[in-house]
N, C-alpha and C. Protein backbone atom coordinates (compact mmCIF):
# COMPACT_ATOMS: atom_id res chain seq x y z
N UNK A 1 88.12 125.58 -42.70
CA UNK A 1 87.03 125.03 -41.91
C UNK A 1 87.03 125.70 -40.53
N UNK A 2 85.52 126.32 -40.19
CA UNK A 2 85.60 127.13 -38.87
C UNK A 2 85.98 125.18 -37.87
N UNK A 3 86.48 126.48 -36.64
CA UNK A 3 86.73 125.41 -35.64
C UNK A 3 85.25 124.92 -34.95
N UNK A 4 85.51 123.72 -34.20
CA UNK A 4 83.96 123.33 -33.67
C UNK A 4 84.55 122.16 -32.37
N UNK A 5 83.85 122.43 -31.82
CA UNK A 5 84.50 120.82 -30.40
C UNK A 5 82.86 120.82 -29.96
N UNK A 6 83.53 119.77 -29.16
CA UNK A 6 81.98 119.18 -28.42
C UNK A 6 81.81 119.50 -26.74
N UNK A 7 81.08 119.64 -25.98
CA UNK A 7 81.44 119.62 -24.45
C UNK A 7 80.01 119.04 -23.70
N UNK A 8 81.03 118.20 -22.38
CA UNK A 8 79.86 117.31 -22.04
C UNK A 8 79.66 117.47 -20.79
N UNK A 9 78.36 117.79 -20.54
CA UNK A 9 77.91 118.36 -19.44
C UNK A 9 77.10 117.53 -18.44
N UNK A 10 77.03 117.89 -17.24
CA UNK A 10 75.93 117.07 -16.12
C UNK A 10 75.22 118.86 -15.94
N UNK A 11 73.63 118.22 -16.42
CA UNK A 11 72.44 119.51 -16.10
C UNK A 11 72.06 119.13 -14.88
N UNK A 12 71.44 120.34 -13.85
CA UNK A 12 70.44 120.22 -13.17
C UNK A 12 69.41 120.39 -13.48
N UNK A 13 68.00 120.53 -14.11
CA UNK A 13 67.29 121.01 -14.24
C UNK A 13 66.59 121.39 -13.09
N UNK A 14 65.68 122.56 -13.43
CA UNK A 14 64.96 122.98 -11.91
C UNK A 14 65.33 123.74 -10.73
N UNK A 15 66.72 124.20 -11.55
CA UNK A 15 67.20 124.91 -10.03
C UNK A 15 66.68 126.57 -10.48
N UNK A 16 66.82 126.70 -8.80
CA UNK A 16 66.51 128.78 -9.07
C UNK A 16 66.93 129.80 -10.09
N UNK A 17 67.92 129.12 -10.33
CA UNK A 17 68.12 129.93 -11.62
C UNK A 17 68.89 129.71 -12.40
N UNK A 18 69.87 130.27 -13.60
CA UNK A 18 70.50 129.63 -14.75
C UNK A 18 71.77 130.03 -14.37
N UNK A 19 72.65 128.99 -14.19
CA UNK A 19 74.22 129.17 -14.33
C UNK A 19 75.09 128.34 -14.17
N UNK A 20 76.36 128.70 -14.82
CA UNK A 20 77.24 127.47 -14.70
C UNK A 20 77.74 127.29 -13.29
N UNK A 21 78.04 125.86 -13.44
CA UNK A 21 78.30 125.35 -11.78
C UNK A 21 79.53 125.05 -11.24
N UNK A 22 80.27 125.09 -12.74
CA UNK A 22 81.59 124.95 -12.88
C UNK A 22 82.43 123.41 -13.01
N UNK A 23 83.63 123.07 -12.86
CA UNK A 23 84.02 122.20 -14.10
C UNK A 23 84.38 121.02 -12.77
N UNK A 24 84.02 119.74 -13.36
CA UNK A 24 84.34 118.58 -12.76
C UNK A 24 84.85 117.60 -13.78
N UNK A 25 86.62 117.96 -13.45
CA UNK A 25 87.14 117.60 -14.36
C UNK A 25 86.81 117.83 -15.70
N UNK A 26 86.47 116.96 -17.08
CA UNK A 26 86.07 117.69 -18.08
C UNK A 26 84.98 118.24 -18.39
N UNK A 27 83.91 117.48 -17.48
CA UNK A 27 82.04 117.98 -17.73
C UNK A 27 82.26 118.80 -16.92
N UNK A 28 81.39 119.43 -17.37
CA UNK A 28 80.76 121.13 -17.20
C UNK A 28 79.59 120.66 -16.20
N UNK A 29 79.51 121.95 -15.44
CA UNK A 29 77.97 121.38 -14.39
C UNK A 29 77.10 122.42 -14.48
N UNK A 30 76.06 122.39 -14.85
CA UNK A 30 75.35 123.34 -15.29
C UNK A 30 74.00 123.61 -14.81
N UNK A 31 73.21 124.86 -14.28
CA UNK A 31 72.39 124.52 -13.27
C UNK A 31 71.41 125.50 -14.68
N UNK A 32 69.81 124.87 -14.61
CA UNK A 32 69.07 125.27 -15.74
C UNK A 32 67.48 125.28 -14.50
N UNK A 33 67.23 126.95 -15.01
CA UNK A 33 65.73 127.15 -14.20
C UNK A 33 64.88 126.62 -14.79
N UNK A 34 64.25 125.80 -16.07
CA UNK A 34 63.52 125.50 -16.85
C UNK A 34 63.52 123.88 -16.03
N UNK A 35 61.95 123.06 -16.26
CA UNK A 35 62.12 122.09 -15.56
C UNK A 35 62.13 120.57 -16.75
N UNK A 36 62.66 119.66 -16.46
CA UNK A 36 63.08 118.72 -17.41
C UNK A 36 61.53 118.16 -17.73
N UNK A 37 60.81 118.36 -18.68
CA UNK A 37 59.35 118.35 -19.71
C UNK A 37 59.09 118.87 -20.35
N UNK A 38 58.93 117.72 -21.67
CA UNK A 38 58.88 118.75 -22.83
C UNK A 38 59.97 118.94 -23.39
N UNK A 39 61.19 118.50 -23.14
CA UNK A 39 62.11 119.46 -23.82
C UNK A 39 62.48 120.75 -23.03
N UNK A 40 61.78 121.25 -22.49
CA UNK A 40 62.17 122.61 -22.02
C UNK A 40 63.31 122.79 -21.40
N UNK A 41 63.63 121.64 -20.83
CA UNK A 41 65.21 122.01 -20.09
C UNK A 41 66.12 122.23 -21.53
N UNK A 42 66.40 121.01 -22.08
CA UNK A 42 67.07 121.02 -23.05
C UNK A 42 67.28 122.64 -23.99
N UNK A 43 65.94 122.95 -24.18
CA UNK A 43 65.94 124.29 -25.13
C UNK A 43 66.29 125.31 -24.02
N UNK A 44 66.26 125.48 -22.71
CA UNK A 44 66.98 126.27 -22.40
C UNK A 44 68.55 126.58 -21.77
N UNK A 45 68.94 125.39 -22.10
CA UNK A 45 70.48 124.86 -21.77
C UNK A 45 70.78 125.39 -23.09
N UNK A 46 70.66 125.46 -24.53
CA UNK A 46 71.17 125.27 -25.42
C UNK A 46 71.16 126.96 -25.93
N UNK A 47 70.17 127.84 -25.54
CA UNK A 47 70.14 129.09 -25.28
C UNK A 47 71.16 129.62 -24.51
N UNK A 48 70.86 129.46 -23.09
CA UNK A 48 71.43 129.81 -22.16
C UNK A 48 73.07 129.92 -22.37
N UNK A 49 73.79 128.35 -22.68
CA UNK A 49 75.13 128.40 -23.12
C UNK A 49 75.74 128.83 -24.26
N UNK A 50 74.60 129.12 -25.55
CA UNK A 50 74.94 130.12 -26.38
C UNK A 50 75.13 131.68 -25.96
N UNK A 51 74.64 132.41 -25.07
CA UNK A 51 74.51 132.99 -24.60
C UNK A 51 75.75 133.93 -23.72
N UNK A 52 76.10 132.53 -22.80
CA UNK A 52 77.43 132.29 -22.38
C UNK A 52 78.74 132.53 -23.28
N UNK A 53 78.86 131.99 -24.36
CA UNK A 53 79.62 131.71 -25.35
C UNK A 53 79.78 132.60 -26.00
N UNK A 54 78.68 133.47 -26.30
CA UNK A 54 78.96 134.75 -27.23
C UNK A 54 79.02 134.29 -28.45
N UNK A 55 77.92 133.02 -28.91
CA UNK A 55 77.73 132.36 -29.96
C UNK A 55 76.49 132.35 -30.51
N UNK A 56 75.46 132.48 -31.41
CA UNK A 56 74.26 132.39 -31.86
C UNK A 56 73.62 131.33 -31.38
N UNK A 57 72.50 131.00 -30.87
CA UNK A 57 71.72 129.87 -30.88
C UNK A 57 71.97 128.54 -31.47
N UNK A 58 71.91 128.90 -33.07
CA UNK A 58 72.10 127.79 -34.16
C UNK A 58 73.69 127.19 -33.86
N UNK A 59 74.34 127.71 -33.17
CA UNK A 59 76.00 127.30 -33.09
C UNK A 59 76.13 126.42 -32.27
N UNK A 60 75.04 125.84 -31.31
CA UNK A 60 75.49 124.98 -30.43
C UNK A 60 73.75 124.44 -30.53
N UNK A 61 74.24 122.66 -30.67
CA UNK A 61 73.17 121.61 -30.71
C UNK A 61 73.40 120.55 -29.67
N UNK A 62 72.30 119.98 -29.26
CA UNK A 62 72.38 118.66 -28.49
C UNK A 62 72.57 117.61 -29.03
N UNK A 63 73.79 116.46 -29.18
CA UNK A 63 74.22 115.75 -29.99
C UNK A 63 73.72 114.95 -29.20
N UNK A 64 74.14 114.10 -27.74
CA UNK A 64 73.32 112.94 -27.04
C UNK A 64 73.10 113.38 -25.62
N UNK A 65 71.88 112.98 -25.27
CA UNK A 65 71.64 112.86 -23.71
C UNK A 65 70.39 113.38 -23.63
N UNK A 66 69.38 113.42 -24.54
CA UNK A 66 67.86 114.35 -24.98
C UNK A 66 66.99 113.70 -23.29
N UNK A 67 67.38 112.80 -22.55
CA UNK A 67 66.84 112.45 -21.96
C UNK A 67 67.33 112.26 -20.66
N UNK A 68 68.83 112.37 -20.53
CA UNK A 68 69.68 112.61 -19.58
C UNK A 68 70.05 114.06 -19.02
N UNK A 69 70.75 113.62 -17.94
CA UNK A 69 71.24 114.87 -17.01
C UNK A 69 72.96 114.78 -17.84
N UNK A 70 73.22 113.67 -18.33
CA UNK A 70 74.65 114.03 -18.64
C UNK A 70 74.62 114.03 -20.33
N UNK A 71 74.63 115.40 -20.48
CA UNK A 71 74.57 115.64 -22.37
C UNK A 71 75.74 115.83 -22.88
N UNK A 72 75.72 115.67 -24.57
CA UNK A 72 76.64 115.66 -25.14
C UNK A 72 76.51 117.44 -26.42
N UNK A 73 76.90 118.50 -25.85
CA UNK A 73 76.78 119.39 -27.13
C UNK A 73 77.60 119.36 -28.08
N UNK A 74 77.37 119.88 -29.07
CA UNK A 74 78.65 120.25 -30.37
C UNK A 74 78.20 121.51 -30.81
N UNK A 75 79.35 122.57 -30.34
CA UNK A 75 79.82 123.87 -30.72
C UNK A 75 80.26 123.95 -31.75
N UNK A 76 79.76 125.04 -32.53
CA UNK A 76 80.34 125.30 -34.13
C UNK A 76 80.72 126.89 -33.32
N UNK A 77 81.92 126.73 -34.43
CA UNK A 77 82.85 128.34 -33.92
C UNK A 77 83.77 128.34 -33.46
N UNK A 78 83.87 127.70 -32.58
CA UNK A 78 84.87 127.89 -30.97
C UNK A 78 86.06 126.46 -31.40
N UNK A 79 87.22 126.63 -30.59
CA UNK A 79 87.92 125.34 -30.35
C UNK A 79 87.52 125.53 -28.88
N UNK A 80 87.61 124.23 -28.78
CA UNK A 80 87.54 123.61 -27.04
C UNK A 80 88.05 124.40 -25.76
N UNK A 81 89.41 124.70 -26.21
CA UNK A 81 90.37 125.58 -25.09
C UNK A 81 89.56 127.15 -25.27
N UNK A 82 89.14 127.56 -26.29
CA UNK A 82 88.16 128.89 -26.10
C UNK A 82 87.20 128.58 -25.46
N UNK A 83 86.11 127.47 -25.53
CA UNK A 83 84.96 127.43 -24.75
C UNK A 83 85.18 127.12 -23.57
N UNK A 84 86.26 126.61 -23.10
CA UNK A 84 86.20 126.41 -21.71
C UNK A 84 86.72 127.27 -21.10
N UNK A 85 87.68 128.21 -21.53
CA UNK A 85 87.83 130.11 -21.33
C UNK A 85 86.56 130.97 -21.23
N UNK A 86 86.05 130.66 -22.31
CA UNK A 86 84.82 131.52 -21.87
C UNK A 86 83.59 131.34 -20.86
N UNK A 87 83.45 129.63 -20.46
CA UNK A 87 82.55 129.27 -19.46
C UNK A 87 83.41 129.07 -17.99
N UNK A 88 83.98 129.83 -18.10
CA UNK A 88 85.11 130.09 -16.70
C UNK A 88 86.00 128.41 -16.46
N UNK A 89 86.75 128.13 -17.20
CA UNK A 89 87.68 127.12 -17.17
C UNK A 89 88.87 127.39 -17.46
């Protein structure tokens, strides 16, 4: 069974531009240029940190927070201690 963990983040939406904000304690802080309507933040957080990850799109989903600033993803691929290596942790 590939490895998979989850990681839980506080978004900004709306800021100047896309990047991680770095780690408070275990959530991730994550700053997203797309503005929260529509979905659009969401779909570009979920890009964006695939991206990051060096993971396909389809490898990382929004499990809870479709409506919050503090989300819940689940990474397929990665264990935990890799993703937080690769998003500078």
């Amino acid at each position: 069974m590939p490895p998979a963990c989850t990681l839980e983040l506080k978004v900004i939406p709306s800021a100047p531009k896309d990047a991680v904000g770095g780690w408070l304690g275990a959530v991730l802080k994550v700053k997203i240029h797309a503005p929260a309507l529509d979905g659009r933040a969401n779909e570009a957080l979920v890009g964006f940190l695939a991206g990051q990850l060096g993971l396909p799109r389809r490898a990382v989903a929004l499990v809870r927070g479709d409506k919050s600033r503090h989300k819940v993803l689940r990474i397929e691929g990665l264990a935990a201690d890799e993703a937080r290596r690769r998003l500078g942790g």
